[in-house]
PDB file of N, CA and C in Angstrom:
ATOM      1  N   UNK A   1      77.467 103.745  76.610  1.00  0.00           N
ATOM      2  CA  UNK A   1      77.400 104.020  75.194  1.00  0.00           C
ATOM      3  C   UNK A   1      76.173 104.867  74.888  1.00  0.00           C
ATOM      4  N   UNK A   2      76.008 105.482  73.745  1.00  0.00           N
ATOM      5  CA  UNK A   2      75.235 106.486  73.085  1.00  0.00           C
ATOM      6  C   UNK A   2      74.906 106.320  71.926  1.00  0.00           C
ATOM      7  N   UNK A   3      73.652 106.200  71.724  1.00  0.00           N
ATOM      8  CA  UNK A   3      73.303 105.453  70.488  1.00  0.00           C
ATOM      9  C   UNK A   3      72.631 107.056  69.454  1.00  0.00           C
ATOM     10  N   UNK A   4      73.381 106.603  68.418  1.00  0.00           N
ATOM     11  CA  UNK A   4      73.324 108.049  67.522  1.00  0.00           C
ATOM     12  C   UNK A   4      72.588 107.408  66.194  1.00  0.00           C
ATOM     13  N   UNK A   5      72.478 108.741  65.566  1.00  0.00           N
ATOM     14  CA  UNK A   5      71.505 108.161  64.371  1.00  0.00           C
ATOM     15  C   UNK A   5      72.487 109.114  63.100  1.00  0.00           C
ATOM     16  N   UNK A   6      72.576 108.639  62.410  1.00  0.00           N
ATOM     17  CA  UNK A   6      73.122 109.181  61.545  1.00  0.00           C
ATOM     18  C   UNK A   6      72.030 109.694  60.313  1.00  0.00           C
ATOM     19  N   UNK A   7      72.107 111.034  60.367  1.00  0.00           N
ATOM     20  CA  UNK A   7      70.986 111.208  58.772  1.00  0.00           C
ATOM     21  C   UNK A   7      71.364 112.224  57.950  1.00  0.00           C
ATOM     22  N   UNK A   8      70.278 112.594  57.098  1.00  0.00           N
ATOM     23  CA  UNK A   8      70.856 113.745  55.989  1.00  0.00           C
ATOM     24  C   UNK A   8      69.903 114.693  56.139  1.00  0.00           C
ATOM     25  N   UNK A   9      70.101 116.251  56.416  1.00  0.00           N
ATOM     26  CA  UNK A   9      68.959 117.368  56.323  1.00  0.00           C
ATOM     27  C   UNK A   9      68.806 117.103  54.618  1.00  0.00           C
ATOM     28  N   UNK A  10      69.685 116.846  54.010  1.00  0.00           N
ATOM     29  CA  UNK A  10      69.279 117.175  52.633  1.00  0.00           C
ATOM     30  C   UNK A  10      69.176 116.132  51.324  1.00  0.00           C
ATOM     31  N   UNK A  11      67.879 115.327  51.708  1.00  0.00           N
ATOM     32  CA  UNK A  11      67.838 114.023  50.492  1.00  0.00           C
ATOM     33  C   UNK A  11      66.815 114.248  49.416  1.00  0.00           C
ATOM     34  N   UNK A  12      67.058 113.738  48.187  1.00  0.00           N
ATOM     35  CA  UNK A  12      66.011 114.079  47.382  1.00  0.00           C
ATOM     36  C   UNK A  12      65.115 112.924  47.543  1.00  0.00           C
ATOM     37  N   UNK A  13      65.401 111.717  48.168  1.00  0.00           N
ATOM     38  CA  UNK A  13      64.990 110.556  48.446  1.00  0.00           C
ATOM     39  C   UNK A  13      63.872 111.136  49.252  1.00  0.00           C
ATOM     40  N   UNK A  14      62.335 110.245  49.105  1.00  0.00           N
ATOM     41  CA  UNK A  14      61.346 110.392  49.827  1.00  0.00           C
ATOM     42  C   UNK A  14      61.536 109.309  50.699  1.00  0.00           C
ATOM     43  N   UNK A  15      61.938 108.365  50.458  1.00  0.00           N
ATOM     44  CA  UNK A  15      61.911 107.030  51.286  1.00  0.00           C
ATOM     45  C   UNK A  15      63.162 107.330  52.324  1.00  0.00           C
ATOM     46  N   UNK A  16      64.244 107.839  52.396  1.00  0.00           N
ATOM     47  CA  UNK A  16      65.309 108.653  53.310  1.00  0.00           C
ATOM     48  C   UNK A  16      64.799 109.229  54.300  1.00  0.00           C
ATOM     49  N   UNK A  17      64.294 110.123  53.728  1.00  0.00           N
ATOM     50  CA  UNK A  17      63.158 111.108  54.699  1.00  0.00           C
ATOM     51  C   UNK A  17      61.869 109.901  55.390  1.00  0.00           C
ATOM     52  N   UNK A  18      61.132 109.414  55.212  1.00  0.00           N
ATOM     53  CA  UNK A  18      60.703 108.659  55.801  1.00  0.00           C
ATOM     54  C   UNK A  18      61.265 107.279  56.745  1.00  0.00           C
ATOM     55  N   UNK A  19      61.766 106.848  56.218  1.00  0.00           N
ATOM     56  CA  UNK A  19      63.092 106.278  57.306  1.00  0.00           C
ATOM     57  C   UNK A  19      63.470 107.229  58.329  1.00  0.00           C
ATOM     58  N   UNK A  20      63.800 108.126  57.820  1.00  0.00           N
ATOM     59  CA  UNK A  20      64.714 109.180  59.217  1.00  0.00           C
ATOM     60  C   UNK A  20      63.295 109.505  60.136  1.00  0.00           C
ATOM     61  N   UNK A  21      62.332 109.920  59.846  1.00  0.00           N
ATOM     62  CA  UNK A  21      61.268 110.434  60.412  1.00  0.00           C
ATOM     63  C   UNK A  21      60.809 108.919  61.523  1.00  0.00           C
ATOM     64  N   UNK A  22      60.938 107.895  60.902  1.00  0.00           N
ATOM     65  CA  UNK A  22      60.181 106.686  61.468  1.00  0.00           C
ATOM     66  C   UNK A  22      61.131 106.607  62.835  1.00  0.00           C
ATOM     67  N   UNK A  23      62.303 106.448  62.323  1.00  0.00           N
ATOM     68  CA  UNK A  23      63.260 106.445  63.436  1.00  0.00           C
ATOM     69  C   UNK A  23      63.006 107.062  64.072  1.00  0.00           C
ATOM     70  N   UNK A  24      63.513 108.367  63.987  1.00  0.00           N
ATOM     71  CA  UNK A  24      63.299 109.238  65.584  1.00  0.00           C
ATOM     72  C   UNK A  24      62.019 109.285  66.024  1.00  0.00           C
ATOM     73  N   UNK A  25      60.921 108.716  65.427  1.00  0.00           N
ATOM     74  CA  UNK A  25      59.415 108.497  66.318  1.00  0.00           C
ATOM     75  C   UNK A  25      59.778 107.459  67.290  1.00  0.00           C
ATOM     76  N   UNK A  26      60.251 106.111  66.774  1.00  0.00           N
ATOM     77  CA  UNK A  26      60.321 105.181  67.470  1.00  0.00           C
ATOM     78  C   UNK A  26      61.259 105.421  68.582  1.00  0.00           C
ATOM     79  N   UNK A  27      62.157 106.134  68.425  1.00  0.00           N
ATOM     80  CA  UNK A  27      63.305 106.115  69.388  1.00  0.00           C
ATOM     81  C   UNK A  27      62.634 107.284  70.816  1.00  0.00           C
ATOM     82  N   UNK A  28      61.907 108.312  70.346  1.00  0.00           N
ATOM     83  CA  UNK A  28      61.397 109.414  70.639  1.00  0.00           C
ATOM     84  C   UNK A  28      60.073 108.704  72.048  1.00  0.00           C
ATOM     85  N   UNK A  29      59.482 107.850  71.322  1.00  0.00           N
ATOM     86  CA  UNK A  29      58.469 106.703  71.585  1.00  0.00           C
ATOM     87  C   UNK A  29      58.799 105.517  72.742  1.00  0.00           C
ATOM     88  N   UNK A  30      59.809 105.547  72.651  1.00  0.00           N
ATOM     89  CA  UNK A  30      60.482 104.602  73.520  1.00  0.00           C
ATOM     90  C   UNK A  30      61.181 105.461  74.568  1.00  0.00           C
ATOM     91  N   UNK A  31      61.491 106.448  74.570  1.00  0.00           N
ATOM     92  CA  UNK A  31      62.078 107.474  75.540  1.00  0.00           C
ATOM     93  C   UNK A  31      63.616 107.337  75.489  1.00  0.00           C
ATOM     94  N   UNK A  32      64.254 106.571  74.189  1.00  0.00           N
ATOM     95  CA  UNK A  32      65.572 106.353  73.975  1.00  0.00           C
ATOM     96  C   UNK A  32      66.068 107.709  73.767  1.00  0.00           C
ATOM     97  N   UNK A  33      67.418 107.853  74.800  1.00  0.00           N
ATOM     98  CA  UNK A  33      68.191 109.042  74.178  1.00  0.00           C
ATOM     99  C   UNK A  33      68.817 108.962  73.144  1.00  0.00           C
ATOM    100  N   UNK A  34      69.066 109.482  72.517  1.00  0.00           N
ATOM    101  CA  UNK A  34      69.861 109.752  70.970  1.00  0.00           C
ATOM    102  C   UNK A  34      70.398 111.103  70.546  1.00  0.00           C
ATOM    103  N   UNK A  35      71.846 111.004  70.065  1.00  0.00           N
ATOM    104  CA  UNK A  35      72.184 112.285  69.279  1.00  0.00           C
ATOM    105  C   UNK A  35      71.531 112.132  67.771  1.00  0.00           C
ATOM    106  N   UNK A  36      71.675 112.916  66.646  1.00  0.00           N
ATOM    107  CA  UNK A  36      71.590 112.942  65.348  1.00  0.00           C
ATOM    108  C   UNK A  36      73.239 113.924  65.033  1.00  0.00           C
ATOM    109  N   UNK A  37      73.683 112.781  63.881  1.00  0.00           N
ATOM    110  CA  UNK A  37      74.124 113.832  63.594  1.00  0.00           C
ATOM    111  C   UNK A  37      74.218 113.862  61.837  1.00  0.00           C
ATOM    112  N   UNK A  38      74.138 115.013  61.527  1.00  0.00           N
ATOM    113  CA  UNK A  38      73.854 115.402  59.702  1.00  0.00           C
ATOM    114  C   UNK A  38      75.165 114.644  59.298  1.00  0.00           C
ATOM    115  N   UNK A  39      74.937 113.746  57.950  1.00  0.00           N
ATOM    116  CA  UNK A  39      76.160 114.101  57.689  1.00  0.00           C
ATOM    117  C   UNK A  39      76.480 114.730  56.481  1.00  0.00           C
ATOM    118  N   UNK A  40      75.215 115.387  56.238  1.00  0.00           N
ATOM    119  CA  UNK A  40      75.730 116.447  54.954  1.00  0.00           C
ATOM    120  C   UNK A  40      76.314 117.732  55.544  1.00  0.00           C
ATOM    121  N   UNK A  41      76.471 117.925  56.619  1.00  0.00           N
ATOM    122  CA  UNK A  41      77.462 118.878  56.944  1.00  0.00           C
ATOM    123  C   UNK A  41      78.724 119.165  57.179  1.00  0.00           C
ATOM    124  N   UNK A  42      79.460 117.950  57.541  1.00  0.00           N
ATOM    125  CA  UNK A  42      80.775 117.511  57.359  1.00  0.00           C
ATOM    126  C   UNK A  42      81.354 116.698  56.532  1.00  0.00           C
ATOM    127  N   UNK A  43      82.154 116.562  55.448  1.00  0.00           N
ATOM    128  CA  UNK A  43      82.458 114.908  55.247  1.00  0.00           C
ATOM    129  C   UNK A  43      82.942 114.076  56.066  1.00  0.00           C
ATOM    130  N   UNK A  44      83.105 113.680  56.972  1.00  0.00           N
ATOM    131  CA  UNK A  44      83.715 113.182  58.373  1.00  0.00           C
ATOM    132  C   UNK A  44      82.813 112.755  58.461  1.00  0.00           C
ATOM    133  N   UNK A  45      81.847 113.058  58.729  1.00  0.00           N
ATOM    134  CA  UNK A  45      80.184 112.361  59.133  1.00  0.00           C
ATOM    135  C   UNK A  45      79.986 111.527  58.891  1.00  0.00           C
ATOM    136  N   UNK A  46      80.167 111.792  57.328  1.00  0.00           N
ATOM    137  CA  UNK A  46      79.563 110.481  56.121  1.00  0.00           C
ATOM    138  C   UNK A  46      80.591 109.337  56.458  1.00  0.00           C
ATOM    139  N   UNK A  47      81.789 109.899  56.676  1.00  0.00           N
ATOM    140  CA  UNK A  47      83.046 108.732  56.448  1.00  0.00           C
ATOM    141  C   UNK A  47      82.984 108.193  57.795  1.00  0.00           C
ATOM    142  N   UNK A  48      82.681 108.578  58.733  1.00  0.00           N
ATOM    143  CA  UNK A  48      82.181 107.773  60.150  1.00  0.00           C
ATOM    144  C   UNK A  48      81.328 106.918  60.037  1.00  0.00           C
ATOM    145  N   UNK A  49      80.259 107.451  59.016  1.00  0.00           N
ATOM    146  CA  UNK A  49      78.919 106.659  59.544  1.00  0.00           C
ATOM    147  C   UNK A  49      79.539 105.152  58.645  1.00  0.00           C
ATOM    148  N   UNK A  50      80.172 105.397  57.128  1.00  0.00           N
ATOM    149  CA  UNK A  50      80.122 104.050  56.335  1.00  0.00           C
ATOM    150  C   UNK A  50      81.077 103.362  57.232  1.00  0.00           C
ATOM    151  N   UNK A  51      82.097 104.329  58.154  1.00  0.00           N
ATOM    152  CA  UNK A  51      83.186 103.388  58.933  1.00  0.00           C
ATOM    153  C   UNK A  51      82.557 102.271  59.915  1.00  0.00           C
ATOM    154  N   UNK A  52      81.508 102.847  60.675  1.00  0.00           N
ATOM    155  CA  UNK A  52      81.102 102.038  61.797  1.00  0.00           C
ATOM    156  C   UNK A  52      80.005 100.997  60.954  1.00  0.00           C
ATOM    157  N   UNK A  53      79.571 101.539  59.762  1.00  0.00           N
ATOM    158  CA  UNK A  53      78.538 100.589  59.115  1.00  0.00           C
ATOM    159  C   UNK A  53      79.375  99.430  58.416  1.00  0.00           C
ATOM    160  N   UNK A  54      80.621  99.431  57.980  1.00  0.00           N
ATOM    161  CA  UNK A  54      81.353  98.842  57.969  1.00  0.00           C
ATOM    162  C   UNK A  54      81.315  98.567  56.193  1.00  0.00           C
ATOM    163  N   UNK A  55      80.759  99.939  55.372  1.00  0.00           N
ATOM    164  CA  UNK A  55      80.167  99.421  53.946  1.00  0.00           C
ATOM    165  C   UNK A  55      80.303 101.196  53.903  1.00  0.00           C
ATOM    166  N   UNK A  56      81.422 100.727  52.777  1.00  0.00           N
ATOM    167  CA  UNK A  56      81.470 102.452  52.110  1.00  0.00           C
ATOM    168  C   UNK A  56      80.688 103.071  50.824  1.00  0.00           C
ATOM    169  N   UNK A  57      79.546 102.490  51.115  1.00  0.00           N
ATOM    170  CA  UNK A  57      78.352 103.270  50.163  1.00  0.00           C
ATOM    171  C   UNK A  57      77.006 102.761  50.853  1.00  0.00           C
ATOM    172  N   UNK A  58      77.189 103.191  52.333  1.00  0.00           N
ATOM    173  CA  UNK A  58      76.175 102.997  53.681  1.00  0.00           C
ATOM    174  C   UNK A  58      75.508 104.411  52.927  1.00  0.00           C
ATOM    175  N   UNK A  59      74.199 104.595  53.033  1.00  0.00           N
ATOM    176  CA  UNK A  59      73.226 105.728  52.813  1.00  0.00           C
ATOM    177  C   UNK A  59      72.352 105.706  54.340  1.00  0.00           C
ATOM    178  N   UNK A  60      72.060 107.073  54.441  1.00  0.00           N
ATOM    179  CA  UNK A  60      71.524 107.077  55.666  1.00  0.00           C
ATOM    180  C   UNK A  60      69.986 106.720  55.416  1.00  0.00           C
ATOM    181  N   UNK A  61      69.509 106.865  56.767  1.00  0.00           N
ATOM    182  CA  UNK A  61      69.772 106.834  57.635  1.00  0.00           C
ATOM    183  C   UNK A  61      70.358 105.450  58.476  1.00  0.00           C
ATOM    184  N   UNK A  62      71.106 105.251  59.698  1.00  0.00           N
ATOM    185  CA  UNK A  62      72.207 104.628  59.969  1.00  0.00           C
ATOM    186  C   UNK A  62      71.982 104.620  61.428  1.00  0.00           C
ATOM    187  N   UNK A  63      71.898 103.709  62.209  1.00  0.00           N
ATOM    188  CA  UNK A  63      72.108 103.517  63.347  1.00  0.00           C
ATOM    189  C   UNK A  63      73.383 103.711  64.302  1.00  0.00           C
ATOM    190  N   UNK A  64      73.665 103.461  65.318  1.00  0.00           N
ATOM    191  CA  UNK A  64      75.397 103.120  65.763  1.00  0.00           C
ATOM    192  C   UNK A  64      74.999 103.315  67.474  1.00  0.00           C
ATOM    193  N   UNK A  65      75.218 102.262  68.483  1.00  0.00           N
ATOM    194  CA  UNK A  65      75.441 102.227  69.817  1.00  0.00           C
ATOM    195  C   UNK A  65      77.122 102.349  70.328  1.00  0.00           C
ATOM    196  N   UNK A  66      77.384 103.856  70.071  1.00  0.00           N
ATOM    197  CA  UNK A  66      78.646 103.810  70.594  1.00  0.00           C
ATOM    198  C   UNK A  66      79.379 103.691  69.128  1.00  0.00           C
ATOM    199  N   UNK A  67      80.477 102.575  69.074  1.00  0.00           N
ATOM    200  CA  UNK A  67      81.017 102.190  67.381  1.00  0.00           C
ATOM    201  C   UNK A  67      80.488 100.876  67.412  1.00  0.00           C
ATOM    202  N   UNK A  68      79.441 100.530  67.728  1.00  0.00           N
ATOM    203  CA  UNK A  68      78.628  99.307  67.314  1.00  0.00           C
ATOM    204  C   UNK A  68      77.694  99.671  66.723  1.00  0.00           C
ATOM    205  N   UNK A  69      77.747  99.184  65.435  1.00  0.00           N
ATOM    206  CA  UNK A  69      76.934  99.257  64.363  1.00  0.00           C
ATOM    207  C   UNK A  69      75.264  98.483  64.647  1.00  0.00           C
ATOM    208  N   UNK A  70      74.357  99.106  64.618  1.00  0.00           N
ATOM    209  CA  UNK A  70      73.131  98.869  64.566  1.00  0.00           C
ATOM    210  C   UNK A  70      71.933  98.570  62.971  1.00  0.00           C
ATOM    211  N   UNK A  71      72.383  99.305  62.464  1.00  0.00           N
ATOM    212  CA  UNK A  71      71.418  99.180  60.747  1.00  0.00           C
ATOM    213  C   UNK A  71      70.278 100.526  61.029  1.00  0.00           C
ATOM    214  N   UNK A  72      69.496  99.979  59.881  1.00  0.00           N
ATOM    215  CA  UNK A  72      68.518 100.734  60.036  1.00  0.00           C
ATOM    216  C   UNK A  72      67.087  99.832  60.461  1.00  0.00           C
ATOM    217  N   UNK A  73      67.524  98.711  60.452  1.00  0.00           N
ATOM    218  CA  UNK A  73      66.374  97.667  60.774  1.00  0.00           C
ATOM    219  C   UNK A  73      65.780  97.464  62.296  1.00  0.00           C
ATOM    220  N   UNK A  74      66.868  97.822  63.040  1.00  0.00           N
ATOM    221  CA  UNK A  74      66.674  97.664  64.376  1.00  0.00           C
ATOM    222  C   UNK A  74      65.299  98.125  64.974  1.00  0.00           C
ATOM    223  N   UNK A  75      65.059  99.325  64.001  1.00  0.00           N
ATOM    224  CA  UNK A  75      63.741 100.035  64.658  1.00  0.00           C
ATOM    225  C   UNK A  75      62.650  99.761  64.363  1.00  0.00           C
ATOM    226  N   UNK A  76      62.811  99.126  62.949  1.00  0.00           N
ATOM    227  CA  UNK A  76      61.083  98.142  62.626  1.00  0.00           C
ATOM    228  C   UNK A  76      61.014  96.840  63.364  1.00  0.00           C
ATOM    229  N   UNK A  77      62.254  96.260  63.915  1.00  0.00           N
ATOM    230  CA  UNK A  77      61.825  95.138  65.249  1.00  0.00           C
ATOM    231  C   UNK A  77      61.650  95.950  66.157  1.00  0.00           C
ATOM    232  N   UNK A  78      62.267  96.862  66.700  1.00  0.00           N
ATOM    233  CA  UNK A  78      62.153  97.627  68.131  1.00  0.00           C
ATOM    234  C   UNK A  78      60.570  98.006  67.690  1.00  0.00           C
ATOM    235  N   UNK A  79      60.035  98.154  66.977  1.00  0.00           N
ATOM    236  CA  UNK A  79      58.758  98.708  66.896  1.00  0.00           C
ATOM    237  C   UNK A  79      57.599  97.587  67.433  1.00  0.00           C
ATOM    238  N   UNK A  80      57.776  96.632  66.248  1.00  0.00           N
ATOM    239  CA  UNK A  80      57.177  95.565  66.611  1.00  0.00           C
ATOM    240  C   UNK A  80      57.200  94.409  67.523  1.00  0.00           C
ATOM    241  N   UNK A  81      58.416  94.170  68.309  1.00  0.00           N
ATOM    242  CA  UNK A  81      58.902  93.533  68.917  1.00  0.00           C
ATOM    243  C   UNK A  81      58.678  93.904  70.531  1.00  0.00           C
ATOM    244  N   UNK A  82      58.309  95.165  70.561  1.00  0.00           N
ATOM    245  CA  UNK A  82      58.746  95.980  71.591  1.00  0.00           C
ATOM    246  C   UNK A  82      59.846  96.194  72.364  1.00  0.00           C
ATOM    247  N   UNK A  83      60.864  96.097  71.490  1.00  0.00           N
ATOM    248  CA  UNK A  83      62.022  96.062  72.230  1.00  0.00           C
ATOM    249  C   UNK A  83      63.187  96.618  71.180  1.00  0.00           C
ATOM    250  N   UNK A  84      64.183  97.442  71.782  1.00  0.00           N
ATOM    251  CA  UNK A  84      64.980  97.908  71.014  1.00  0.00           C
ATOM    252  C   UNK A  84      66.409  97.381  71.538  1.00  0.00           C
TER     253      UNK A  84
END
């Protein structure tokens, strides 16, 4: 499995953008591979990401191992926890 991150190039949200940024440090930090993928570039994206999040008004940023849903929480334990 392949653990992807789901985000947005384009949020007016500051706290979005900081979430997305925290993530890929931590993941980056840990030497975890990861795709990204936008989903303001497709609608498919978006409708994937709320599919696997399992909540159709999921906002990114969004975790997913494969179609196992992760959150966005995973990475403030993986941070602190040391373990992802």
């Amino acid at each position: 499995m392949s653990v992807t991150v789901f985000y947005a190039s384009v949020s007016g949200s500051l706290e979005v953008k900081k979430r997305q940024e925290r993530i890929n440090s931590v993941l980056s930090s840990k030497k975890i591979a990861y795709k990204s993928i936008d989903i303001t570039q497709k609608p498919e994206h978006k409708d994937l990401m709320r599919k696997i999040a399992n909540n159709p008004t999921a906002m990114p940023p969004q975790i997913a191992n494969g179609s196992n849903y992760c959150g966005v929480s995973v990475a403030h334990a993986g941070k602190s926890n040391k373990e992802l």
